[in-house]
PDB file of N, CA and C in Angstrom:
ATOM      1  N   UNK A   1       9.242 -29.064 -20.838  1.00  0.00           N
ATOM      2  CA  UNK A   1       7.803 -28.985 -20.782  1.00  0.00           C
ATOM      3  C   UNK A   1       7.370 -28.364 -19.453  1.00  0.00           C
ATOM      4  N   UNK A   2       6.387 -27.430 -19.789  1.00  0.00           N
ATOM      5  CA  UNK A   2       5.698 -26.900 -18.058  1.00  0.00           C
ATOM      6  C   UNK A   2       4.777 -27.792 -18.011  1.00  0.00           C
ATOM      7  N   UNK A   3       4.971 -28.363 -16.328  1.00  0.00           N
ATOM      8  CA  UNK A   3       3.468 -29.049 -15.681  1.00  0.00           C
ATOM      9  C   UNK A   3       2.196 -28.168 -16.253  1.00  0.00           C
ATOM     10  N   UNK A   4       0.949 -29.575 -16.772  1.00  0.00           N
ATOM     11  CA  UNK A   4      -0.330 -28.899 -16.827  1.00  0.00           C
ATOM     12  C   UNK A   4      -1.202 -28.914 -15.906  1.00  0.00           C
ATOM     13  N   UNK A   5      -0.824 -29.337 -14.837  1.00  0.00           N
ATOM     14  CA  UNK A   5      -1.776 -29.531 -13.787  1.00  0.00           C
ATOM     15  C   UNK A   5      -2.100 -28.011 -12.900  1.00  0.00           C
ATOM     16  N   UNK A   6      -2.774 -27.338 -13.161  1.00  0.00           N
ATOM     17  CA  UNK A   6      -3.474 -26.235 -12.765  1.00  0.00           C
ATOM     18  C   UNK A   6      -2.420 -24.925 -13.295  1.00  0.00           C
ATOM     19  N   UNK A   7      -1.770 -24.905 -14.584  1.00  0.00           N
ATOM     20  CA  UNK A   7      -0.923 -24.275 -15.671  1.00  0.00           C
ATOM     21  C   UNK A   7      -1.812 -23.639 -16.733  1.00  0.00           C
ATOM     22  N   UNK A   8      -1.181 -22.572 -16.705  1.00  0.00           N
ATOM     23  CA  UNK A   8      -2.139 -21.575 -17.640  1.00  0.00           C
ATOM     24  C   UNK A   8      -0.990 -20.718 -17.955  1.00  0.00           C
ATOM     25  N   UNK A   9      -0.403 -20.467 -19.775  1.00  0.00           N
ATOM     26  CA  UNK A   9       0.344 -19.991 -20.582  1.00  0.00           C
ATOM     27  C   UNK A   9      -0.329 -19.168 -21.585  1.00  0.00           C
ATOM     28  N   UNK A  10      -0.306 -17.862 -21.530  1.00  0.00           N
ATOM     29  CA  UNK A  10      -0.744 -16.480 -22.207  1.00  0.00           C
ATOM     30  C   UNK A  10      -0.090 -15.835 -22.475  1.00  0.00           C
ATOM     31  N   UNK A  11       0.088 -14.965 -23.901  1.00  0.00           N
ATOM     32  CA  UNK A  11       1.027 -14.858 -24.678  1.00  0.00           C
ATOM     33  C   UNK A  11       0.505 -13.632 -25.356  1.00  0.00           C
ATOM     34  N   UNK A  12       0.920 -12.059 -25.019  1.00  0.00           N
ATOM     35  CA  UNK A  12       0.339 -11.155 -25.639  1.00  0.00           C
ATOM     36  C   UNK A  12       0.870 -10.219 -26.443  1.00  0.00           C
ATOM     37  N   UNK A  13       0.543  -9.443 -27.116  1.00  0.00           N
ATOM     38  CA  UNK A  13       1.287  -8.684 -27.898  1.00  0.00           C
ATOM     39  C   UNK A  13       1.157  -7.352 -27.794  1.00  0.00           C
ATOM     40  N   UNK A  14       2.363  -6.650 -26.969  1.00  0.00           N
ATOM     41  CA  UNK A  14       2.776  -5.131 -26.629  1.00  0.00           C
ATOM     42  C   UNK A  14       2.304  -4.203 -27.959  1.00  0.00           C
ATOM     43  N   UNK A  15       2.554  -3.081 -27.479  1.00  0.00           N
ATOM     44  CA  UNK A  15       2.043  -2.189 -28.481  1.00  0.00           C
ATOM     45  C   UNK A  15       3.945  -1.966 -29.254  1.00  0.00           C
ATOM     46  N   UNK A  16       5.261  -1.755 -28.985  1.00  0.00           N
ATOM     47  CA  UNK A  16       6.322  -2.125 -28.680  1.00  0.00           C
ATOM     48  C   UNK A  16       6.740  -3.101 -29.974  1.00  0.00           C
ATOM     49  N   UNK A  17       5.899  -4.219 -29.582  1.00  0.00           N
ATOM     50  CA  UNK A  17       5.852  -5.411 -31.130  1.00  0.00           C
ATOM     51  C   UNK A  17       6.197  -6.341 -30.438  1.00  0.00           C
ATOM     52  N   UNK A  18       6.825  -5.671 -28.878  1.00  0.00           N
ATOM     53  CA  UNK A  18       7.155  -7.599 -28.203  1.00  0.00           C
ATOM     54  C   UNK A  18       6.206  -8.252 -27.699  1.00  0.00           C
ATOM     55  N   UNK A  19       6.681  -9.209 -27.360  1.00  0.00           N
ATOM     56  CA  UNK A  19       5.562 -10.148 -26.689  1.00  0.00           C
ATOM     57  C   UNK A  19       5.694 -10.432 -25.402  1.00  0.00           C
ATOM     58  N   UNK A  20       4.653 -10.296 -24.737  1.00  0.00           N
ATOM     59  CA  UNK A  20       4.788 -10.698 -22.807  1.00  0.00           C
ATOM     60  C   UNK A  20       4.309 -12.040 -22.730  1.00  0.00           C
ATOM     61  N   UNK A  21       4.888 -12.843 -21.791  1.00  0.00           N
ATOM     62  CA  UNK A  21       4.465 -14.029 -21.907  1.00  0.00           C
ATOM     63  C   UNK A  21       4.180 -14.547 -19.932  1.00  0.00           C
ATOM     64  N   UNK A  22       3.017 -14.812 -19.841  1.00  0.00           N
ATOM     65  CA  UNK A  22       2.958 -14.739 -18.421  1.00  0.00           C
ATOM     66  C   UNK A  22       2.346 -16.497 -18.185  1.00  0.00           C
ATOM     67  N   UNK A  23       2.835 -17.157 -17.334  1.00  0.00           N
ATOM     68  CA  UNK A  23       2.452 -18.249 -16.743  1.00  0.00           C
ATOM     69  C   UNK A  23       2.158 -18.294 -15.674  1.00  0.00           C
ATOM     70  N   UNK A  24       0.554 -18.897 -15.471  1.00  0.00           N
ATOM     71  CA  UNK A  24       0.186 -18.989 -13.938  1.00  0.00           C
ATOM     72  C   UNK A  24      -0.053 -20.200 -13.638  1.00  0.00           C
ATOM     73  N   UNK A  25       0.279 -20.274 -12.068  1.00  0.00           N
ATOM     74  CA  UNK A  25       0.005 -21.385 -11.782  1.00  0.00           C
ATOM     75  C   UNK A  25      -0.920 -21.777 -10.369  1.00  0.00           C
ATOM     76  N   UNK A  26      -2.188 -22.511 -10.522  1.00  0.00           N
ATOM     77  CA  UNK A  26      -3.160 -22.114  -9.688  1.00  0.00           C
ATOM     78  C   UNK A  26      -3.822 -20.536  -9.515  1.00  0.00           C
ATOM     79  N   UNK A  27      -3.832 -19.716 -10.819  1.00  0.00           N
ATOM     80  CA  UNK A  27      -4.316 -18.248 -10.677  1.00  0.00           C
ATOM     81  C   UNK A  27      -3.162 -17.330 -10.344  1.00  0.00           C
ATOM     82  N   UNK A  28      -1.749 -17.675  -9.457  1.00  0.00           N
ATOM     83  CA  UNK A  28      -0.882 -17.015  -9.538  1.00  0.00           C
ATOM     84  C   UNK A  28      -0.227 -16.570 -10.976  1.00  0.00           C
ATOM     85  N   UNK A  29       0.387 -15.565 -11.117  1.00  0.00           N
ATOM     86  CA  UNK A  29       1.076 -15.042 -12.245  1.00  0.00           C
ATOM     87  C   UNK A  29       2.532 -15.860 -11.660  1.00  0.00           C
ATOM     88  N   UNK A  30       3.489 -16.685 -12.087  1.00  0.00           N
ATOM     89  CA  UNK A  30       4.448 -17.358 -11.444  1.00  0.00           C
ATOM     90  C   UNK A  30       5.916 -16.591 -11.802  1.00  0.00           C
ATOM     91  N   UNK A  31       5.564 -16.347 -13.320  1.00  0.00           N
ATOM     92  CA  UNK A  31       6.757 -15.903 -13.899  1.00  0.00           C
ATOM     93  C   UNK A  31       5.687 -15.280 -15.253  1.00  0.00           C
ATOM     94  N   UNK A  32       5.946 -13.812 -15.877  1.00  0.00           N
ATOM     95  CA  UNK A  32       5.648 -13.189 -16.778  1.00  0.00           C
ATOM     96  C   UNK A  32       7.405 -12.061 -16.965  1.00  0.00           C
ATOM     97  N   UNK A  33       6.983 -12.578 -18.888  1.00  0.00           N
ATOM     98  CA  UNK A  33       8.638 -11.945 -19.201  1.00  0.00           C
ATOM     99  C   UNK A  33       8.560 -11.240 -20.704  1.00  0.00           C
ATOM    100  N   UNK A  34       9.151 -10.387 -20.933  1.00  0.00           N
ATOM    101  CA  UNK A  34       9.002 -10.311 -22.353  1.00  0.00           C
ATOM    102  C   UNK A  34      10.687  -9.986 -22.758  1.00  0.00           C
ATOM    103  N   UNK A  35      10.901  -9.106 -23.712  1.00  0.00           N
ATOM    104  CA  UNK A  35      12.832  -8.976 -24.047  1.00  0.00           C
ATOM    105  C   UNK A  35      13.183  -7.986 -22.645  1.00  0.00           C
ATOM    106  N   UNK A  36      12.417  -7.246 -21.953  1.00  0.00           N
ATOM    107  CA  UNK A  36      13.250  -6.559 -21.120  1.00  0.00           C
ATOM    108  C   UNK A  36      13.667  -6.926 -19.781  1.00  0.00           C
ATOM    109  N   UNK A  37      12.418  -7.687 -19.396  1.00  0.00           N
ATOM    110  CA  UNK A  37      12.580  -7.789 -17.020  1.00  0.00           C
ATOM    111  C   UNK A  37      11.789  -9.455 -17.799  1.00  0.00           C
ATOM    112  N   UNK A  38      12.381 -10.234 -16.884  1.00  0.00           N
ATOM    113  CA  UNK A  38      11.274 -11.600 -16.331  1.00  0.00           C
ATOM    114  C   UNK A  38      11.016 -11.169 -14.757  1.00  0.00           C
ATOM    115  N   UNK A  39       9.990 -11.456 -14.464  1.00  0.00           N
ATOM    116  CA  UNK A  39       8.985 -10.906 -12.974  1.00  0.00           C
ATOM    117  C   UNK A  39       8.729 -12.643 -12.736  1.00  0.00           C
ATOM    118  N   UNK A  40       9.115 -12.894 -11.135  1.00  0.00           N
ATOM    119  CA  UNK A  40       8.887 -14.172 -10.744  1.00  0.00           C
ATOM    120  C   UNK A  40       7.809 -13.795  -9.338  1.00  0.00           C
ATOM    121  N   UNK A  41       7.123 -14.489  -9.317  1.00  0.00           N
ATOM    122  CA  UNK A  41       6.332 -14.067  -8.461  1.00  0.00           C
ATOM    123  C   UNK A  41       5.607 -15.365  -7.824  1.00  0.00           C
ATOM    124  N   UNK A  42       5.919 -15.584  -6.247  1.00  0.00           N
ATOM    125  CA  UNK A  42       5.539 -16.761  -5.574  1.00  0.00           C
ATOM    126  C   UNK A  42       4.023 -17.144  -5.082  1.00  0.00           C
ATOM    127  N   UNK A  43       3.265 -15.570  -5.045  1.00  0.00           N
ATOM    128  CA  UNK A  43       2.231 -14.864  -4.796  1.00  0.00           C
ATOM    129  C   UNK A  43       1.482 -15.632  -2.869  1.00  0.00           C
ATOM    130  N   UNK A  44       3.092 -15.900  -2.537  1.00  0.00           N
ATOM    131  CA  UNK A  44       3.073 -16.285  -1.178  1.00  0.00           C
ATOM    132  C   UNK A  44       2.974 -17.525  -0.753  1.00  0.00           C
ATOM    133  N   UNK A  45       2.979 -18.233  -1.895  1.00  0.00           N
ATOM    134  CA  UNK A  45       3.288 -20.079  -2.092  1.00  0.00           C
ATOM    135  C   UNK A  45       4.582 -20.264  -1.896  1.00  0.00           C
ATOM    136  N   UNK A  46       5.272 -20.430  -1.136  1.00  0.00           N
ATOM    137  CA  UNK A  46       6.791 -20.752  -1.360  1.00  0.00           C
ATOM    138  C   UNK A  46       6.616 -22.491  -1.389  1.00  0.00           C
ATOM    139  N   UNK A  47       6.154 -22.472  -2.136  1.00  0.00           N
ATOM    140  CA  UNK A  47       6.897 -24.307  -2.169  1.00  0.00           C
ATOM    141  C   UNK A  47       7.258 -24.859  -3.352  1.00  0.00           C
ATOM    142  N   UNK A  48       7.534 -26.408  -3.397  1.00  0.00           N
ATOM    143  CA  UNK A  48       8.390 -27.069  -4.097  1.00  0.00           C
ATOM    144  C   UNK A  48       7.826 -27.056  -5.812  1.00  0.00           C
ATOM    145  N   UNK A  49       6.373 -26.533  -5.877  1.00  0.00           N
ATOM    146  CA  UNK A  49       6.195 -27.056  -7.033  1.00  0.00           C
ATOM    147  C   UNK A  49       5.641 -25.799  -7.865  1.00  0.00           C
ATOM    148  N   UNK A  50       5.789 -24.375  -6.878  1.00  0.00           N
ATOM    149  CA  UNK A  50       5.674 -23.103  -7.601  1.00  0.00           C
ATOM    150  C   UNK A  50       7.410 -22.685  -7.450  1.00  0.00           C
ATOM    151  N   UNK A  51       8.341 -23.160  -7.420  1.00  0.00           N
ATOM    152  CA  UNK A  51       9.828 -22.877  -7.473  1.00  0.00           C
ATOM    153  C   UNK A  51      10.058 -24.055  -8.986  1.00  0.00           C
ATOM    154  N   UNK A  52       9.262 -25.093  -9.076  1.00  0.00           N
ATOM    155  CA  UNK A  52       9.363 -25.945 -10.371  1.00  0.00           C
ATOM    156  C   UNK A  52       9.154 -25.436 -11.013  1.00  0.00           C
ATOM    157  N   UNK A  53       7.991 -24.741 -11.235  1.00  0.00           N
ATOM    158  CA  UNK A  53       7.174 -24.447 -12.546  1.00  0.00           C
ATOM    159  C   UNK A  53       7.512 -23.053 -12.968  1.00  0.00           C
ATOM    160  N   UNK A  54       8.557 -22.216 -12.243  1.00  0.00           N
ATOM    161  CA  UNK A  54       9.353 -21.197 -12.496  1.00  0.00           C
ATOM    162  C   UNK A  54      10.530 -21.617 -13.325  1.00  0.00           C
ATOM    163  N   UNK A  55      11.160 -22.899 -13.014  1.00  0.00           N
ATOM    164  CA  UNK A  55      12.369 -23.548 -13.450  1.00  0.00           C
ATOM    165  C   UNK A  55      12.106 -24.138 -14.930  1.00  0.00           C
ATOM    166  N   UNK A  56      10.625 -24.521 -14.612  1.00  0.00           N
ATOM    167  CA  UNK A  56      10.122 -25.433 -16.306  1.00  0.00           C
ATOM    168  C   UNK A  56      10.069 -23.994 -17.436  1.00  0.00           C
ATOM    169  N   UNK A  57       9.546 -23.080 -16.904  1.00  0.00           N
ATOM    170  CA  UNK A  57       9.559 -22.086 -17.528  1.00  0.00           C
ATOM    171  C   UNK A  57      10.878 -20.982 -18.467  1.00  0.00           C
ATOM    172  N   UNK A  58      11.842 -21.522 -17.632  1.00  0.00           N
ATOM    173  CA  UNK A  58      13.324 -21.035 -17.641  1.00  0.00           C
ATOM    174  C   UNK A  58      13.478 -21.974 -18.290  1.00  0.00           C
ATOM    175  N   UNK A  59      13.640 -23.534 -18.319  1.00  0.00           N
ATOM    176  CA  UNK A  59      13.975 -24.114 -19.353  1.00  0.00           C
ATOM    177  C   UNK A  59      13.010 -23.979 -21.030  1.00  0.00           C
ATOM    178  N   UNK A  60      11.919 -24.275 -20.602  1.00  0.00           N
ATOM    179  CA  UNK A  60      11.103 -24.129 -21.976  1.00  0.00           C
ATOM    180  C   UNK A  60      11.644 -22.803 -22.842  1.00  0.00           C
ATOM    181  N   UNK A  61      11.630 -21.459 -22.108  1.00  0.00           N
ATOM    182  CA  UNK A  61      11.573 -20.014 -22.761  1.00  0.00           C
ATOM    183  C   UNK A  61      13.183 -19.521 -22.796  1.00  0.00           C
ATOM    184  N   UNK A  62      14.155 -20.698 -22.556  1.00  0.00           N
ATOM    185  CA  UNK A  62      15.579 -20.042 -22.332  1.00  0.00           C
ATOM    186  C   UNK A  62      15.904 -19.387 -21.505  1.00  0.00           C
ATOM    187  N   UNK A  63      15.163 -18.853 -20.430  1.00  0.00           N
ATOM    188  CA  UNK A  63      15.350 -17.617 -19.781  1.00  0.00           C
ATOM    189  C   UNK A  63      16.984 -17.332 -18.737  1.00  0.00           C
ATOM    190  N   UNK A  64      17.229 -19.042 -18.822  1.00  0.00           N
ATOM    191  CA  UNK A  64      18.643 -18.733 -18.199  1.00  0.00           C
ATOM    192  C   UNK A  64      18.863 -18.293 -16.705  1.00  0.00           C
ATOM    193  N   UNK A  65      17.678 -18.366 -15.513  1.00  0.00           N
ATOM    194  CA  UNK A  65      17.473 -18.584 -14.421  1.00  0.00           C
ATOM    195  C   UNK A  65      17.543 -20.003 -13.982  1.00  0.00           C
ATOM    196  N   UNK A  66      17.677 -19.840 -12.145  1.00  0.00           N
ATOM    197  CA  UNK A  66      17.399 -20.653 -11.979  1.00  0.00           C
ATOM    198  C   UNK A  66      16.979 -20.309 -10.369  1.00  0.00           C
ATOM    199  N   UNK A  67      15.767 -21.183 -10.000  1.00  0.00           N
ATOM    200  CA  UNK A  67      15.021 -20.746  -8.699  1.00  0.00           C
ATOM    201  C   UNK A  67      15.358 -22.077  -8.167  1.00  0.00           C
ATOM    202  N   UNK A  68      15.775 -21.728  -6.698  1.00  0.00           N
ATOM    203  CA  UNK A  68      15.839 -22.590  -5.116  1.00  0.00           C
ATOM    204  C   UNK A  68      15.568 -22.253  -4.313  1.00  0.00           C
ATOM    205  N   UNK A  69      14.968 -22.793  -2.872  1.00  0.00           N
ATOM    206  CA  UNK A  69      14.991 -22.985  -1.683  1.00  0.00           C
ATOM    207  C   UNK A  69      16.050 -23.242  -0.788  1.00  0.00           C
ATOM    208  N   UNK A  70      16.420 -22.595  -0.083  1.00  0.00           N
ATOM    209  CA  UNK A  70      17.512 -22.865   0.470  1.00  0.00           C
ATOM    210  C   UNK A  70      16.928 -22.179   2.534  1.00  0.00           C
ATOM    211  N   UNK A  71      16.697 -23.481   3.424  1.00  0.00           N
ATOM    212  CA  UNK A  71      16.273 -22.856   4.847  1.00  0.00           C
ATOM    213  C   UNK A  71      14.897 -21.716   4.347  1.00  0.00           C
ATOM    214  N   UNK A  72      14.026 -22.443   3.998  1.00  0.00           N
ATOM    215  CA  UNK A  72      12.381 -22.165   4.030  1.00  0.00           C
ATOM    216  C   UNK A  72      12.516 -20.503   2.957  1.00  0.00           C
ATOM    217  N   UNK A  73      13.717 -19.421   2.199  1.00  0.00           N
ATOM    218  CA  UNK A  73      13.986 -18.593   1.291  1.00  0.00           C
ATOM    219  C   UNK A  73      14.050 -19.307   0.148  1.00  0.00           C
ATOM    220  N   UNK A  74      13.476 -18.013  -0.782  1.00  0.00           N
ATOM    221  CA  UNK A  74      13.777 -18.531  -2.699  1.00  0.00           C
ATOM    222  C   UNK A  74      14.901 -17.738  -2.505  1.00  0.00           C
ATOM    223  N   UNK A  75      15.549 -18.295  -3.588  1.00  0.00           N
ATOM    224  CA  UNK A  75      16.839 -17.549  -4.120  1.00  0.00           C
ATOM    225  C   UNK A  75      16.531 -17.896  -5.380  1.00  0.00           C
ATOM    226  N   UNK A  76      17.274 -17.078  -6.583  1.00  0.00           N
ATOM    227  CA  UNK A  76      17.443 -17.505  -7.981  1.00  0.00           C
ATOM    228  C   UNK A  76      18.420 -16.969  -8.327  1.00  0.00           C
ATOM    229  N   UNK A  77      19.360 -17.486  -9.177  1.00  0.00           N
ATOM    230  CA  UNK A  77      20.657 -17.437  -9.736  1.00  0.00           C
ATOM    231  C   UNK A  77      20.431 -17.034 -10.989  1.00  0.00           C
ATOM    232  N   UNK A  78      21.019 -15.621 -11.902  1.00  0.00           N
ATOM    233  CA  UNK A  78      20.679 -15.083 -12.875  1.00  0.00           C
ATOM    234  C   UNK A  78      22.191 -14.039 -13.601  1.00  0.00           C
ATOM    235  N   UNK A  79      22.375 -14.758 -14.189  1.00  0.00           N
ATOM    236  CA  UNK A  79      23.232 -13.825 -15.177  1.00  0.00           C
ATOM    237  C   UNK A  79      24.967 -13.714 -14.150  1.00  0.00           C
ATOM    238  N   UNK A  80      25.030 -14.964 -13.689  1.00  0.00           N
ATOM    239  CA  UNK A  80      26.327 -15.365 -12.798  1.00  0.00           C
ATOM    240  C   UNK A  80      26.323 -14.435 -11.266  1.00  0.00           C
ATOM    241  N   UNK A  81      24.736 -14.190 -10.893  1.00  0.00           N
ATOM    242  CA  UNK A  81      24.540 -13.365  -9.465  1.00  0.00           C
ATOM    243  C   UNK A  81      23.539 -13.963  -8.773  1.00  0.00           C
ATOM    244  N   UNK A  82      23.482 -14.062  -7.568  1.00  0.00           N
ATOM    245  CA  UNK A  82      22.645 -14.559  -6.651  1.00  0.00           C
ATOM    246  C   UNK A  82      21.451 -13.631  -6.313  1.00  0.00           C
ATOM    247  N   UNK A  83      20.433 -13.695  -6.371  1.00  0.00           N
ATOM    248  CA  UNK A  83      19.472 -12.730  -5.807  1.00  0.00           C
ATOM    249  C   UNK A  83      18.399 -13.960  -4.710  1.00  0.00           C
ATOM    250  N   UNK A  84      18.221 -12.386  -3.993  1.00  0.00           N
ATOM    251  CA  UNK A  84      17.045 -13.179  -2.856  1.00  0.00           C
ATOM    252  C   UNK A  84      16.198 -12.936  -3.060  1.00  0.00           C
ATOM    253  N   UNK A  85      15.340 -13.459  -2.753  1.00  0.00           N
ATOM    254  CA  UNK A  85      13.354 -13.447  -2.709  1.00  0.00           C
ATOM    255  C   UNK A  85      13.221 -12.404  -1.474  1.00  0.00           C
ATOM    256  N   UNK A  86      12.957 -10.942  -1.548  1.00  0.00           N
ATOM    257  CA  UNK A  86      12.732 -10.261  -0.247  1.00  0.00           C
ATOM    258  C   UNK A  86      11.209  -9.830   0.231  1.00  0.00           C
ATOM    259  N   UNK A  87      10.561 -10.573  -0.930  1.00  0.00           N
ATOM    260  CA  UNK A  87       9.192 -10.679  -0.937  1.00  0.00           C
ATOM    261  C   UNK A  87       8.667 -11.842  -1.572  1.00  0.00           C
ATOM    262  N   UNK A  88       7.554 -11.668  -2.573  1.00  0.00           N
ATOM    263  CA  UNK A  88       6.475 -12.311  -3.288  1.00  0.00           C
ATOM    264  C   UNK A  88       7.384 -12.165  -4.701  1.00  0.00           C
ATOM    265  N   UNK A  89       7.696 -10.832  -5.151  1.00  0.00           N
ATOM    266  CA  UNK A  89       8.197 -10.487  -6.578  1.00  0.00           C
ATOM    267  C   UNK A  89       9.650 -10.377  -5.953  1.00  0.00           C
ATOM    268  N   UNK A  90      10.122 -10.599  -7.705  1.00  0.00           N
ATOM    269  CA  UNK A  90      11.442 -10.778  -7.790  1.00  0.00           C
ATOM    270  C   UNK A  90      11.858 -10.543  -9.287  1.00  0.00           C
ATOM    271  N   UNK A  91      11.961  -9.091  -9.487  1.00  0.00           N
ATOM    272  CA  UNK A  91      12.517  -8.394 -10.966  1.00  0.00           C
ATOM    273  C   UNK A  91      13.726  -8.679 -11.389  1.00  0.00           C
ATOM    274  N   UNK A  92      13.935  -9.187 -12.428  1.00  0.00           N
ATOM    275  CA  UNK A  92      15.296  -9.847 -13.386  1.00  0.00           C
ATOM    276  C   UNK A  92      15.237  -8.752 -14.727  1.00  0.00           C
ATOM    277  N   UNK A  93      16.319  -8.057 -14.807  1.00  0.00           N
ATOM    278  CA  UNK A  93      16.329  -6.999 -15.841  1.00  0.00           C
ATOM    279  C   UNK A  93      17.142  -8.098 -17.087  1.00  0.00           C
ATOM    280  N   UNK A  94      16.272  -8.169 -18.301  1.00  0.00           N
ATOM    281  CA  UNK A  94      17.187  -8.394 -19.140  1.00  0.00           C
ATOM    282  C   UNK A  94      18.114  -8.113 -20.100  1.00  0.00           C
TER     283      UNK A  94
END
């Protein structure tokens, strides 16, 4: 389940036939994904409960990530590789 406490789940339909599916949290876009890239995006919140609601999202949608903190950096673990947060966004090709 994603937290509802300031959670907002929108669900649109590409011209393509897929579907983009974007979750914000507090007005941030947190994570938006459809079959090709998931886009994680901290929108300069690095904390404990916009790195959750990236993770609730990965569990709910399968996505098979996983986001941490590690010494005040996100990292997320994806497809048996480590990637860093070298910003705000963070592109996952699927």
């Amino acid at each position: 389940m994603i937290g509802k406490t300031g959670t907002t789940i929108r669900e649109r339909e590409e011209e393509e036939g897929d579907t983009e599916v974007t979750v914000e949290y507090r007005g941030t876009p947190v994570v938006t994904f459809n079959s090709s890239v998931i886009v994680l995006n901290t929108g300069g919140w690095y904390s404990a409960t916009t790195s959750r609601r990236m993770n609730e999202v990965a569990r709910e949608y399968e996505l098979e990530y996983r986001v941490f903190r590690r010494v005040g950096r996100y990292y997320c673990e994806y497809g048996n590789k480590l990637y860093s947060f070298l910003g705000d966004t963070l592109w996952l090709i699927r």
